[in-house]
N, C-alpha and C. Protein backbone atom coordinates (compact mmCIF):
# COMPACT_ATOMS: atom_id res chain seq x y z
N UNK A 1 -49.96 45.66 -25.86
CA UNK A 1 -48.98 45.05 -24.99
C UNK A 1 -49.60 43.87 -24.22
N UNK A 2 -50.67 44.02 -23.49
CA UNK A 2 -51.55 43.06 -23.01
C UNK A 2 -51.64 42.02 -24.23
N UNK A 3 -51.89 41.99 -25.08
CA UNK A 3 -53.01 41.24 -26.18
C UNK A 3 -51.20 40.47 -26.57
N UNK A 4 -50.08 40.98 -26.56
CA UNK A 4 -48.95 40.37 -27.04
C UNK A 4 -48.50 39.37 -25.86
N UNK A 5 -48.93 40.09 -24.27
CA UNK A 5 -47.96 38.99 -23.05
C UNK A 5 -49.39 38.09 -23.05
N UNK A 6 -50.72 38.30 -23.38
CA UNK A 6 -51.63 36.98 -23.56
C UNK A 6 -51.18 35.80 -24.41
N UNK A 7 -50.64 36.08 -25.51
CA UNK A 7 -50.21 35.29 -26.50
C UNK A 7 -49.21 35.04 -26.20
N UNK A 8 -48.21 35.24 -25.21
CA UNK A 8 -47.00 35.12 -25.40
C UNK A 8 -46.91 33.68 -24.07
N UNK A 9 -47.82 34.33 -22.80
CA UNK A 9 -48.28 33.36 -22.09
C UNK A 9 -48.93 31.79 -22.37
N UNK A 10 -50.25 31.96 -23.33
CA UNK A 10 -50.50 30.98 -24.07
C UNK A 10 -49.63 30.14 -24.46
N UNK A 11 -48.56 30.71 -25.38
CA UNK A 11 -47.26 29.64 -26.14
C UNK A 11 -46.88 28.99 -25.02
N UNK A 12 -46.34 29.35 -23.87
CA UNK A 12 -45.43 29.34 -22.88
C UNK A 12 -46.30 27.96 -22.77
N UNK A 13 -47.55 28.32 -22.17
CA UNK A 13 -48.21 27.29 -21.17
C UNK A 13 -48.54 26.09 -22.39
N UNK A 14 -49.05 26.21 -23.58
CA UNK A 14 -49.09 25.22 -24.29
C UNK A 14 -47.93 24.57 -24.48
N UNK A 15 -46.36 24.92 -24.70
CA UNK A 15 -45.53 24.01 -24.39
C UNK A 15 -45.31 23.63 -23.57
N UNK A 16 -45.57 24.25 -22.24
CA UNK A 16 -45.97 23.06 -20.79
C UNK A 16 -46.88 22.02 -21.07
N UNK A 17 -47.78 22.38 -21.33
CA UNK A 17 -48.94 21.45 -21.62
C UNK A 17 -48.04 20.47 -22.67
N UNK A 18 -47.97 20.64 -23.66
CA UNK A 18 -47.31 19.27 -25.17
C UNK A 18 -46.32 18.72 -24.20
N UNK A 19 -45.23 19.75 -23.38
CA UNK A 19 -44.09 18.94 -22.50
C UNK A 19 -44.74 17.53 -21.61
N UNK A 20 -45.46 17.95 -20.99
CA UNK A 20 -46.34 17.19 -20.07
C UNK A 20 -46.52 15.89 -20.75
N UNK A 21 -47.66 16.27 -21.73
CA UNK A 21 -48.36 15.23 -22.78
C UNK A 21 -47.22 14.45 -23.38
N UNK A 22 -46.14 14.89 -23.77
CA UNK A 22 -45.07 14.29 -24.28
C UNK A 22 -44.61 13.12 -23.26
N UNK A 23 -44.23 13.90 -22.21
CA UNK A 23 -43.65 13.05 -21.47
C UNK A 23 -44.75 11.78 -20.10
N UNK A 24 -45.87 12.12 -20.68
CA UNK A 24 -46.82 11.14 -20.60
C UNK A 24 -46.86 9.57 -21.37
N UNK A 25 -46.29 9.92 -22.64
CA UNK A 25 -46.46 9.36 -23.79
C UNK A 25 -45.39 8.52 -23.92
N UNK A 26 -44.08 8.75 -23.46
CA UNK A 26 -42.98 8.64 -23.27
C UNK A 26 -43.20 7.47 -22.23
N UNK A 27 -43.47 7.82 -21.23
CA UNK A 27 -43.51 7.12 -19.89
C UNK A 27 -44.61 5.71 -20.20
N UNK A 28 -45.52 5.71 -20.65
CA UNK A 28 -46.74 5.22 -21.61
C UNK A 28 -46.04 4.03 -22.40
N UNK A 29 -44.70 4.43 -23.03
CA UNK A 29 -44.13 3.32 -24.07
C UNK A 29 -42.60 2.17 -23.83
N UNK A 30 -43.24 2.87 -22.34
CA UNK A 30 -41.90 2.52 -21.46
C UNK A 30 -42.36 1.20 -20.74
N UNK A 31 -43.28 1.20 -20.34
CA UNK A 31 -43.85 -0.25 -20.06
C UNK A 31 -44.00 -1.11 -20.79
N UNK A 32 -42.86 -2.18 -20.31
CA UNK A 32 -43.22 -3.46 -20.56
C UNK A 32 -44.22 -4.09 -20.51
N UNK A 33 -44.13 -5.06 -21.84
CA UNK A 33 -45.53 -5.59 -22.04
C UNK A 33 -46.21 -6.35 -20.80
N UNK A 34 -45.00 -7.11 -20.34
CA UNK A 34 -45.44 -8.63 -19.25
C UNK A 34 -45.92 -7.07 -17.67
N UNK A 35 -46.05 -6.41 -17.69
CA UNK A 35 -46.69 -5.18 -16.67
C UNK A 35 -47.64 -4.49 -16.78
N UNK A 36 -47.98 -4.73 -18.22
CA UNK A 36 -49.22 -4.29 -18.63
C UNK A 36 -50.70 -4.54 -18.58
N UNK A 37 -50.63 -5.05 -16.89
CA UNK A 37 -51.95 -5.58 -16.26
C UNK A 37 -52.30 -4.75 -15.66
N UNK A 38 -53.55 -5.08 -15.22
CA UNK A 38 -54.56 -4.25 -14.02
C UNK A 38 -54.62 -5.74 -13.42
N UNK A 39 -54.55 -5.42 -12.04
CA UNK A 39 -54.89 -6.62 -11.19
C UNK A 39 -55.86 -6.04 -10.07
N UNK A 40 -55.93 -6.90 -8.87
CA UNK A 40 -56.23 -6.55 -7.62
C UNK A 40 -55.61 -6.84 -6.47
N UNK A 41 -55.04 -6.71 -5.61
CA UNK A 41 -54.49 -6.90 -3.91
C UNK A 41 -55.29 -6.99 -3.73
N UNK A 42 -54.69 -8.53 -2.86
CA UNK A 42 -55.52 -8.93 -1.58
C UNK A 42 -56.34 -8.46 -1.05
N UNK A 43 -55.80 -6.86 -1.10
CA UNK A 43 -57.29 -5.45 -0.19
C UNK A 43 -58.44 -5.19 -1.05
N UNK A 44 -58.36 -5.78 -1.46
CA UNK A 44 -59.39 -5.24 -2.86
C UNK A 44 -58.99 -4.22 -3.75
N UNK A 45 -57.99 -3.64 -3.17
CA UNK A 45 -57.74 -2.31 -4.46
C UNK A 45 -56.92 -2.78 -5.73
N UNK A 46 -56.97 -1.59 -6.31
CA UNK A 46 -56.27 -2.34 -7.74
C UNK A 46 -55.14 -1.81 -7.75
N UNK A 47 -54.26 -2.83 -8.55
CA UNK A 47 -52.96 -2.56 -8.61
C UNK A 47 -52.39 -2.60 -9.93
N UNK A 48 -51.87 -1.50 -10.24
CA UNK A 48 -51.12 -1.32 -11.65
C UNK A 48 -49.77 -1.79 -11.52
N UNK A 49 -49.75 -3.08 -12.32
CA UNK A 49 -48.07 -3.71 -12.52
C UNK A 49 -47.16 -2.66 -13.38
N UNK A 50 -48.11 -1.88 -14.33
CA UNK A 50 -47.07 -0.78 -14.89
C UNK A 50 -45.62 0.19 -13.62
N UNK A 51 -46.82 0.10 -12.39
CA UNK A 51 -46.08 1.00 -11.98
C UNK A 51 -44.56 0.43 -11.29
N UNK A 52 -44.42 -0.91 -11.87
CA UNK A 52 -43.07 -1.38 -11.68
C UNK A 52 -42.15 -1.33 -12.60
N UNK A 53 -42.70 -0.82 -13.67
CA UNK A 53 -41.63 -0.44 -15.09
C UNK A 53 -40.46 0.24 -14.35
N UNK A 54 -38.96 -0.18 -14.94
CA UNK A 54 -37.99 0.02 -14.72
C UNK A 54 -37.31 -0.83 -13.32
N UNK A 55 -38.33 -1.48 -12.50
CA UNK A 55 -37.66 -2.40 -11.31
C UNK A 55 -37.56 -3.75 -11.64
N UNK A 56 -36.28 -4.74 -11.00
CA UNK A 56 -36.74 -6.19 -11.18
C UNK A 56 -37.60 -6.71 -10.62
N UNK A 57 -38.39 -7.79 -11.27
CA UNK A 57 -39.69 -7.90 -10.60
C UNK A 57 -39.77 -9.55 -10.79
N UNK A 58 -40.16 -10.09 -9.54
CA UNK A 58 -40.34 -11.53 -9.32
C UNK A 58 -41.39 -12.09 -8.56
N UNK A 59 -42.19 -12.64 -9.91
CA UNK A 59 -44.01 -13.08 -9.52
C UNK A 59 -43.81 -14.50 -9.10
N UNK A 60 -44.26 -14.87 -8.01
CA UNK A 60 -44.19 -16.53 -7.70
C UNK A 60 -45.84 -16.58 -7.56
N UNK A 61 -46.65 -17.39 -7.73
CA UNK A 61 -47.80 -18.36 -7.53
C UNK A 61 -47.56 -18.53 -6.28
N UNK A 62 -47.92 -18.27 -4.97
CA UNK A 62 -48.14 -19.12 -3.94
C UNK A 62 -49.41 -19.95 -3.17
N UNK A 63 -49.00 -20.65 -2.31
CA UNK A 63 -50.40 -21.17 -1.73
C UNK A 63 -49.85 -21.18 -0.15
N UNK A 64 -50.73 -21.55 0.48
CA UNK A 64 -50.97 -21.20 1.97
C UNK A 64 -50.37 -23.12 2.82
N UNK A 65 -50.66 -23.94 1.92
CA UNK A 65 -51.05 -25.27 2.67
C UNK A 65 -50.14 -25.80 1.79
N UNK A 66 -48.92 -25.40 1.76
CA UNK A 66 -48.55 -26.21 -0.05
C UNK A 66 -46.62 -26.65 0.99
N UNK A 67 -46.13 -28.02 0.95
CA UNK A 67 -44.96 -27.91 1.17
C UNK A 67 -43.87 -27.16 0.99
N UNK A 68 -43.83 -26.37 0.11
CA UNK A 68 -42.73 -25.14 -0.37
C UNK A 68 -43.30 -23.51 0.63
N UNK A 69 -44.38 -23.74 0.98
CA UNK A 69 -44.68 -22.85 1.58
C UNK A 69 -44.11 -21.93 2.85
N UNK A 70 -43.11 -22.53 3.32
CA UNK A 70 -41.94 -21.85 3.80
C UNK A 70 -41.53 -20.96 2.57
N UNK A 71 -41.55 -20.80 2.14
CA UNK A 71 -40.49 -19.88 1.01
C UNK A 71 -40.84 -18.70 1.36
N UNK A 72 -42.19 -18.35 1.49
CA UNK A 72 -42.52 -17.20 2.11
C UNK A 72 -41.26 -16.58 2.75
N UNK A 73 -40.52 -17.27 4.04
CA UNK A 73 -39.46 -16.65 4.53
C UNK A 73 -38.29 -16.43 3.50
N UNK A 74 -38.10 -16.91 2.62
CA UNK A 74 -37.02 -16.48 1.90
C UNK A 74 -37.72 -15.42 0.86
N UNK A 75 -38.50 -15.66 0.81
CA UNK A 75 -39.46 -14.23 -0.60
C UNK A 75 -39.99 -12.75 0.39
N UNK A 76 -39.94 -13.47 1.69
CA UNK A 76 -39.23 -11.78 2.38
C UNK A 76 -38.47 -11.31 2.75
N UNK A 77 -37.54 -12.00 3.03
CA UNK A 77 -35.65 -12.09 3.25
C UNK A 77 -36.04 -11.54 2.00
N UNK A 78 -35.50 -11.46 0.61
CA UNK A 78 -35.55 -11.13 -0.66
C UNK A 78 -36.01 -9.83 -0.49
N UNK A 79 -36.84 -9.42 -0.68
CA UNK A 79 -38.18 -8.28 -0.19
C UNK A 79 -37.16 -7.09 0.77
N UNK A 80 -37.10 -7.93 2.16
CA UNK A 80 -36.45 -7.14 2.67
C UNK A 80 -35.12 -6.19 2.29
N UNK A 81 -34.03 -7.45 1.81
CA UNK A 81 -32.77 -7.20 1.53
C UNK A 81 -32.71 -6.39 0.15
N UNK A 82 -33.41 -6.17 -0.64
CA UNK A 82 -32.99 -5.97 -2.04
C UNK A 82 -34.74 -5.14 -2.49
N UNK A 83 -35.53 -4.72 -1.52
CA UNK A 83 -36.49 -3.59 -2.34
C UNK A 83 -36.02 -2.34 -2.22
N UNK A 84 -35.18 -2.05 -1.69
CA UNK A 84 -34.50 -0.62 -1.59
C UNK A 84 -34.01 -0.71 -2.72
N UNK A 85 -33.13 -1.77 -3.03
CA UNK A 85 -32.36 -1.97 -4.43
C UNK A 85 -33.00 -1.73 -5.37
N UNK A 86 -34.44 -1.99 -5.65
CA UNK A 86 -35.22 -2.34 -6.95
C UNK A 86 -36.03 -3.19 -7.03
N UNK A 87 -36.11 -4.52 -6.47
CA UNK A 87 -36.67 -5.78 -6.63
C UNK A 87 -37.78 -5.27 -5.47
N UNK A 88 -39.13 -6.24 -6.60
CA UNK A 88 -40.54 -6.06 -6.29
C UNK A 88 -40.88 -7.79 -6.22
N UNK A 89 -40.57 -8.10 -4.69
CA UNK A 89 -41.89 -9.12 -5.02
C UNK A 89 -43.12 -9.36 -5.01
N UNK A 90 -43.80 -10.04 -6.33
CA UNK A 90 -45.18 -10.06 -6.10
C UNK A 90 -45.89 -11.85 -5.91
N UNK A 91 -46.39 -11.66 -5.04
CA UNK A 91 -46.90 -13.03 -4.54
C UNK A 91 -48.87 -12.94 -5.45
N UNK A 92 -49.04 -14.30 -5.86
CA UNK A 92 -49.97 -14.61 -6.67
C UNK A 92 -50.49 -16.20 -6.19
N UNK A 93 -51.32 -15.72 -5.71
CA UNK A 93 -52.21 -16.36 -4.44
C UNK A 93 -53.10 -17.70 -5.62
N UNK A 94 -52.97 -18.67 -5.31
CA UNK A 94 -54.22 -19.33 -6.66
C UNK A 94 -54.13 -20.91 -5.78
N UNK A 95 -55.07 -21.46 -6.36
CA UNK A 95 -55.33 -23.06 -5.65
C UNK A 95 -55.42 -24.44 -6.69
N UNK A 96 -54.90 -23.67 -7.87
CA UNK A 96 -54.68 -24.86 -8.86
C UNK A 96 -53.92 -25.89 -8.61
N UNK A 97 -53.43 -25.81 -7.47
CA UNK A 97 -51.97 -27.17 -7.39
C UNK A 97 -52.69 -27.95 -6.01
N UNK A 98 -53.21 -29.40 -6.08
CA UNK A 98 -53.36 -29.36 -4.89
C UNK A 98 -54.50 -29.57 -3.98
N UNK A 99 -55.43 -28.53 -4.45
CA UNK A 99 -56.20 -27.49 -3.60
C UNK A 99 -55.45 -26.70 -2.49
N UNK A 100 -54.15 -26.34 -2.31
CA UNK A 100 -53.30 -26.03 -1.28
C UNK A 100 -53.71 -24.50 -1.06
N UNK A 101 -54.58 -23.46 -1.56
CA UNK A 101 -55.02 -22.61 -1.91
C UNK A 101 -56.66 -22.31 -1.46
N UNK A 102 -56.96 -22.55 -0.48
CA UNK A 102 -58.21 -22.80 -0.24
C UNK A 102 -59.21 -21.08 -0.06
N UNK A 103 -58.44 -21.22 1.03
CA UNK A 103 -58.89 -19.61 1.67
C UNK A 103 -59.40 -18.35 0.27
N UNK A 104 -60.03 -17.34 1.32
CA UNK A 104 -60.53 -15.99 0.56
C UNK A 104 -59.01 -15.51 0.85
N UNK A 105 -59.31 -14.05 0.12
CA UNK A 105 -58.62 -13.07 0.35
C UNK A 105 -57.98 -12.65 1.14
N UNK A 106 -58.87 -12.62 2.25
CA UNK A 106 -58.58 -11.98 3.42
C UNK A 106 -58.40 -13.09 4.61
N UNK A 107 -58.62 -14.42 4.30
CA UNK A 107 -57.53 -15.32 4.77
C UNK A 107 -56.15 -15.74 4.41
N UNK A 108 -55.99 -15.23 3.09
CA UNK A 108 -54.66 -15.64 2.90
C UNK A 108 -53.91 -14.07 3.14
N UNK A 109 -54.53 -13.00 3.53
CA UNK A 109 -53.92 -12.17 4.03
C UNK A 109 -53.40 -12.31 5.56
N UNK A 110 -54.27 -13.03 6.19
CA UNK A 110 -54.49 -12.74 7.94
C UNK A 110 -53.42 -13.86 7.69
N UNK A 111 -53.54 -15.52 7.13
CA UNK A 111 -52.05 -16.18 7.21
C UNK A 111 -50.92 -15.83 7.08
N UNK A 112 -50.54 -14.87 5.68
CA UNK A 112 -49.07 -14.48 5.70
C UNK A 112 -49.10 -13.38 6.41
N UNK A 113 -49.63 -12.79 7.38
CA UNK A 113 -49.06 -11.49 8.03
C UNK A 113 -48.66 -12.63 9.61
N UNK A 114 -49.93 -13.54 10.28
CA UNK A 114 -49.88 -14.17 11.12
C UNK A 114 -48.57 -15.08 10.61
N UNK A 115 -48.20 -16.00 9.85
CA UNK A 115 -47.27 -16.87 10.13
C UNK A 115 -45.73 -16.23 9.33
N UNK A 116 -45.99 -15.50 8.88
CA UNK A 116 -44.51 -15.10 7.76
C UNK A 116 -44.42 -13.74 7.72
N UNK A 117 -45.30 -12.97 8.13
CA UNK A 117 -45.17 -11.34 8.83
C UNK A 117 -44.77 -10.91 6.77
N UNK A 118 -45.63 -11.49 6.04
CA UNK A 118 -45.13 -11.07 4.75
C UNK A 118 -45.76 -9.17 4.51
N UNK A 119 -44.91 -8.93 4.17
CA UNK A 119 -44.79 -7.48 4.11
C UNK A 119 -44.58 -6.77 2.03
N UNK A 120 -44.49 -7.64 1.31
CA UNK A 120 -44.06 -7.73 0.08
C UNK A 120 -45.63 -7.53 -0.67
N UNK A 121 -46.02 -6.93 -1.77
CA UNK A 121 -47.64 -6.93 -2.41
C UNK A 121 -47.55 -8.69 -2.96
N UNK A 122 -48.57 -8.50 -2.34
CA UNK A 122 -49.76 -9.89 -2.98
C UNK A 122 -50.66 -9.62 -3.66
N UNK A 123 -51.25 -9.73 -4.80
CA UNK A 123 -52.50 -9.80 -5.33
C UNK A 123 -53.32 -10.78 -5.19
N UNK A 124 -54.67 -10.22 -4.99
CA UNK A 124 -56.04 -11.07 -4.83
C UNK A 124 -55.67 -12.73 -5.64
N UNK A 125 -56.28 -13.89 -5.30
CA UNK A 125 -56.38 -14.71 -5.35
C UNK A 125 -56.83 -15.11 -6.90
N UNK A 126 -56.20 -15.32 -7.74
CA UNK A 126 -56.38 -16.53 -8.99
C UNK A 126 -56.94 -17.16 -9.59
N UNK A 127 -57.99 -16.74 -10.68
CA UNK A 127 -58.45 -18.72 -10.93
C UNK A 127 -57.69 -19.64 -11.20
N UNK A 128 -56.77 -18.88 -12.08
CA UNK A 128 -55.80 -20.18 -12.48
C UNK A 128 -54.43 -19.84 -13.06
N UNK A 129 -54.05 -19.86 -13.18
CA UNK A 129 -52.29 -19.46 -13.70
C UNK A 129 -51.81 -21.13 -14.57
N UNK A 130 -52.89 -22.20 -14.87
CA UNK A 130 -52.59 -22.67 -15.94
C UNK A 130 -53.88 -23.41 -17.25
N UNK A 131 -53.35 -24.16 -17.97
CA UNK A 131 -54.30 -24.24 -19.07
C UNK A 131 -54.94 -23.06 -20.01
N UNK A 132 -56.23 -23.31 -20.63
CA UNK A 132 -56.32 -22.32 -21.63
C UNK A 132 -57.41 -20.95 -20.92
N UNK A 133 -57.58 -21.41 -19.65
CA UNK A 133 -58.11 -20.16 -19.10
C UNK A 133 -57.76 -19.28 -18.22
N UNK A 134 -55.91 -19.34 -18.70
CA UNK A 134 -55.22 -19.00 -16.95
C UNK A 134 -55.64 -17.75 -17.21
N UNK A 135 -55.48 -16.53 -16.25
CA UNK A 135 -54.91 -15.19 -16.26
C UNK A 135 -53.71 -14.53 -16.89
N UNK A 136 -54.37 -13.39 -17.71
CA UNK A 136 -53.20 -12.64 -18.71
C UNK A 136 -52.02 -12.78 -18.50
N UNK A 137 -52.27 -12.27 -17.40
CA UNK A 137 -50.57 -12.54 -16.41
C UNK A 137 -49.32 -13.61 -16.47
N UNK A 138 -50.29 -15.10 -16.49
CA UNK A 138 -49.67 -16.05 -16.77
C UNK A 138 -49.86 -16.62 -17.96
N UNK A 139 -50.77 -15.80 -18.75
CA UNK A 139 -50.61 -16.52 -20.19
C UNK A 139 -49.37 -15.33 -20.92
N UNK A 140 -49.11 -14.55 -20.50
CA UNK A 140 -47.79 -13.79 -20.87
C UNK A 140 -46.67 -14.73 -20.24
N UNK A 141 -46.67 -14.48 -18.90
CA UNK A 141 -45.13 -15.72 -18.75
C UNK A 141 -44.94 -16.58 -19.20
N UNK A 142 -46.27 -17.80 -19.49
CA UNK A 142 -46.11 -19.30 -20.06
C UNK A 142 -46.14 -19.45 -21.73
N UNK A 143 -46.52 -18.39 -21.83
CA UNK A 143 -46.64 -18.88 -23.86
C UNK A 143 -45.34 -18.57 -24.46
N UNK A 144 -44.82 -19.01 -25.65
CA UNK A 144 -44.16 -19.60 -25.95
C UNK A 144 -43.56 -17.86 -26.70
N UNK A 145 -44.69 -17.44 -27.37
CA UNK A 145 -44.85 -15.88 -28.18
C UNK A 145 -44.38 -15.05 -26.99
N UNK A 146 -44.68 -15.06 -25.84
CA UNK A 146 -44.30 -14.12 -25.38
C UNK A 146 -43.12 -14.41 -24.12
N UNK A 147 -42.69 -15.58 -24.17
CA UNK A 147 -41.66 -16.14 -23.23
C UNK A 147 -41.19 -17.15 -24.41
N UNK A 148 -40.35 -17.00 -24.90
CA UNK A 148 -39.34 -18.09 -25.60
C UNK A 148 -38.49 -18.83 -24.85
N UNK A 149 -37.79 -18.21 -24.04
CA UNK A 149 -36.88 -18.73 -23.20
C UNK A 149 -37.06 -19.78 -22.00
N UNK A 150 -38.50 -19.65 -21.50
CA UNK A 150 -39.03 -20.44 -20.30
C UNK A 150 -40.12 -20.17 -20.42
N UNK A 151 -40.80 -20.79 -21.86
CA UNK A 151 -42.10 -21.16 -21.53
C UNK A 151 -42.83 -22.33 -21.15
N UNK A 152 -43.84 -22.60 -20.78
CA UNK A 152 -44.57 -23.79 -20.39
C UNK A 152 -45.57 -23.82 -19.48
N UNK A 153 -46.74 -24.71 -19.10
CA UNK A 153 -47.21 -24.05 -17.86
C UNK A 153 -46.45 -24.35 -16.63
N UNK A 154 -47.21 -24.00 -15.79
CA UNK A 154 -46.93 -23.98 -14.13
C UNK A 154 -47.39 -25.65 -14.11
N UNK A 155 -46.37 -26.18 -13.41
CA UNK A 155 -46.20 -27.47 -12.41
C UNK A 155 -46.55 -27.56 -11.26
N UNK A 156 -46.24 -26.21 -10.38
CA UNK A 156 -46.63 -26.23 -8.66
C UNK A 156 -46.82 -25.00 -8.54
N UNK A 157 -47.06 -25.09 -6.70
CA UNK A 157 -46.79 -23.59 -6.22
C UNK A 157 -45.33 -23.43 -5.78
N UNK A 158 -45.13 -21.94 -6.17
CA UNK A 158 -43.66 -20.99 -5.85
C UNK A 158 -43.29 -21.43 -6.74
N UNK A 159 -43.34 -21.46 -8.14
CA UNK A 159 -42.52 -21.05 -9.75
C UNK A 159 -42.48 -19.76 -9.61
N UNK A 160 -41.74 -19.59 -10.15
CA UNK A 160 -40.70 -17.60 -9.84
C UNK A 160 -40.35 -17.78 -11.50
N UNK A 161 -41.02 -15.81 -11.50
CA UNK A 161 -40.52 -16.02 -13.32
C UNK A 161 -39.85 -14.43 -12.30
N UNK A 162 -38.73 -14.32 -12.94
CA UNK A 162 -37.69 -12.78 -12.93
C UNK A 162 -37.87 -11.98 -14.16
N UNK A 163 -38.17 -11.06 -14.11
CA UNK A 163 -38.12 -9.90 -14.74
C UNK A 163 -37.45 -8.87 -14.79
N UNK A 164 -36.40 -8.45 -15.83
CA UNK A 164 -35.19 -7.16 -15.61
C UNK A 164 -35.74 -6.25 -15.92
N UNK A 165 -35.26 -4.78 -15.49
CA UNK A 165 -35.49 -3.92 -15.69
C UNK A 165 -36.07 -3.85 -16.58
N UNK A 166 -35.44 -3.87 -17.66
CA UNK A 166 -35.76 -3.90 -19.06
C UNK A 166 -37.19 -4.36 -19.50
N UNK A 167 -37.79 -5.13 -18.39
CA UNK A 167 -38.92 -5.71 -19.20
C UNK A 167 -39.19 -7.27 -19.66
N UNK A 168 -37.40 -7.71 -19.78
CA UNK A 168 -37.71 -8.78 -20.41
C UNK A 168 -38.03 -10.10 -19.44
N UNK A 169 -38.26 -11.11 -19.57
CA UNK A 169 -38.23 -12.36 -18.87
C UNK A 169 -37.40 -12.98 -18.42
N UNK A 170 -36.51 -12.76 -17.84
CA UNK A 170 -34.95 -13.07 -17.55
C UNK A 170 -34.65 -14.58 -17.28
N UNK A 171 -35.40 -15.37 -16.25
CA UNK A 171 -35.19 -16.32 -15.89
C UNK A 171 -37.01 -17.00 -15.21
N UNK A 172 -36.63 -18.57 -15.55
CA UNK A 172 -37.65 -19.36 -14.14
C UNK A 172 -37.39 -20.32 -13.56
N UNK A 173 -37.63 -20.05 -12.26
CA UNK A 173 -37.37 -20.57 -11.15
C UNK A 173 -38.14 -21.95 -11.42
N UNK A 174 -38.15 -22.77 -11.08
CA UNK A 174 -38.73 -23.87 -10.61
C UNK A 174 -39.64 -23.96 -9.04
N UNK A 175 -40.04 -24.64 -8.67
CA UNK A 175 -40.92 -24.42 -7.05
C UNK A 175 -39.43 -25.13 -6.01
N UNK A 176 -38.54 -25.74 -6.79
CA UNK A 176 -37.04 -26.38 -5.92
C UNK A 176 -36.40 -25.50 -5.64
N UNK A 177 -36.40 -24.57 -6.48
CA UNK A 177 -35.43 -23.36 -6.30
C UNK A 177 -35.73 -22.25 -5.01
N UNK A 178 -34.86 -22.72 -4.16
CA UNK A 178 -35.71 -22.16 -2.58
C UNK A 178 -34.78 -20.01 -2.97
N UNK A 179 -36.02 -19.15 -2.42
CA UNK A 179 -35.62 -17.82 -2.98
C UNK A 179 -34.05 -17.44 -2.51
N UNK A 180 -33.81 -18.11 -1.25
CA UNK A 180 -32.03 -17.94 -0.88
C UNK A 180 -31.07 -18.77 -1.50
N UNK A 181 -31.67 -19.79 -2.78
CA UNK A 181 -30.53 -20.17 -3.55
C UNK A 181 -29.90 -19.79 -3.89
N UNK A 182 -28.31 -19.98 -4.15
CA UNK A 182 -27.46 -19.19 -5.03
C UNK A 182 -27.70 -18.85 -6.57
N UNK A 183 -28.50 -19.79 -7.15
CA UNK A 183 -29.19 -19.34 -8.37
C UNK A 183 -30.07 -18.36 -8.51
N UNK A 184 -30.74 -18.01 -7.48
CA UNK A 184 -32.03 -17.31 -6.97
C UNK A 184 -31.04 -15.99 -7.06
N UNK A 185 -30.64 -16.09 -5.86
CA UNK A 185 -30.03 -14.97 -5.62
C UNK A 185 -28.88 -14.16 -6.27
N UNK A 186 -28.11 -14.78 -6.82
CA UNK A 186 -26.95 -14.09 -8.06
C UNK A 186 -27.93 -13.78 -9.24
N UNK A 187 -29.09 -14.11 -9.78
CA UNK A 187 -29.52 -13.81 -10.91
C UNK A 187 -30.69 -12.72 -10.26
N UNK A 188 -30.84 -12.74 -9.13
CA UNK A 188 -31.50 -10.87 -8.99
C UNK A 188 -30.68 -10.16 -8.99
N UNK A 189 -29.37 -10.49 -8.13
CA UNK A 189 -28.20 -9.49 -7.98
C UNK A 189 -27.75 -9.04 -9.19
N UNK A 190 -27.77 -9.88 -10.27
CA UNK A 190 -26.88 -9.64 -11.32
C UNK A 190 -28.04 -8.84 -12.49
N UNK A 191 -29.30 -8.64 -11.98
CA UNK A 191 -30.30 -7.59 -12.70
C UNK A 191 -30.65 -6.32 -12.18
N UNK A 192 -30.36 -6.20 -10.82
CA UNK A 192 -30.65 -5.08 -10.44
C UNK A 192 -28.80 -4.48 -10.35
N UNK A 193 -27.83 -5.13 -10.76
CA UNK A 193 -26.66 -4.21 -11.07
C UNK A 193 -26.70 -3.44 -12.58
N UNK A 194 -27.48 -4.10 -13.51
CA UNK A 194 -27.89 -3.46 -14.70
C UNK A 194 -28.17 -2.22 -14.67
């Protein structure tokens, strides 16, 4: 009787176990490709873009010294109004445009908390988000293979690429496109109603 509820236990827990593993695997094939980074925040820790699979997600390039740099207030207006909803913004700190990008880490942290109280994840600072040595990140948004729809490189700071649920590349912003545009804003609205 023992030697039958051992074996019988075993089954039990090994289909917990395959359930688990299954639904590991599952979850695993569910991420979108353009999320399929390891990065770092500003804090130094690392940050898995996977773990935004299934939210809309909108990466802008910013810089600290750059004329569009107000936007900040509208990319936390955004943040604010619509992360309950779903929408993740991620700010991507780099100094290719400019030099408008100067600062470490932890100056362009102490700026957007001091002037724009930004509250939204930032990742660590950039080499480059264009040409042939940008970051994965942006060689997924800008190439042509993996963005058909709006590929090209980056022009300035605050280009906004949108991302739907789904994964796919939905739309890009231009650095004109201020985040409270009506373009801006009906085309998050109209991804996180998906």
């Amino acid at each position: 009787m023992r030697l039958l509820l051992c074996a019988m236990l075993s089954l039990a827990m090994g289909a917990v176990f395959c359930g688990a593993a299954q639904a590991a695997e599952v979850k695993a094939e569910k991420v979108p490709p353009v999320l399929n980074f390891k990065m770092k925040g500003l804090d130094g820790k690392d940050v898995n873009l996977a773990d935004n699979a299934g939210k809309v997600v909108l990466f802008v390039n910013v810089a600290s010294r750059c004329g569009y740099t107000k936007q900040y207030t509208g990319l936390e207006a955004l943040h604010d109004k619509y992360g309950g909803k779903g929408l993740v913004v991620i700010g991507v700190p780099v100094n290719d445009f400019g030099g408008q990008e100067p600062g470490s880490d932890e100056e362009i942290a102490k700026f957007c908390k001091a002037e724009y109280d930004v509250s939204f994840p930032m990742l660590s600072k950039v080499p480059t988000v264009k040409g042939d040595k940008k970051v994965a990140l942006y060689k997924f948004l800008t190439e042509k293979e993996t963005n058909p729809k709006s590929a090209g490189e980056i022009k300035w700071n605050f280009t906004k690429f949108l991302i739907g649920k789904n994964g796919e590349i939905v739309a890009r912003f231009e650095p004109g496109a201020a985040p409270d545009s009506d373009e801006v804003v009906k085309t998050i609205e109209a991804e996180l109603a998906k």
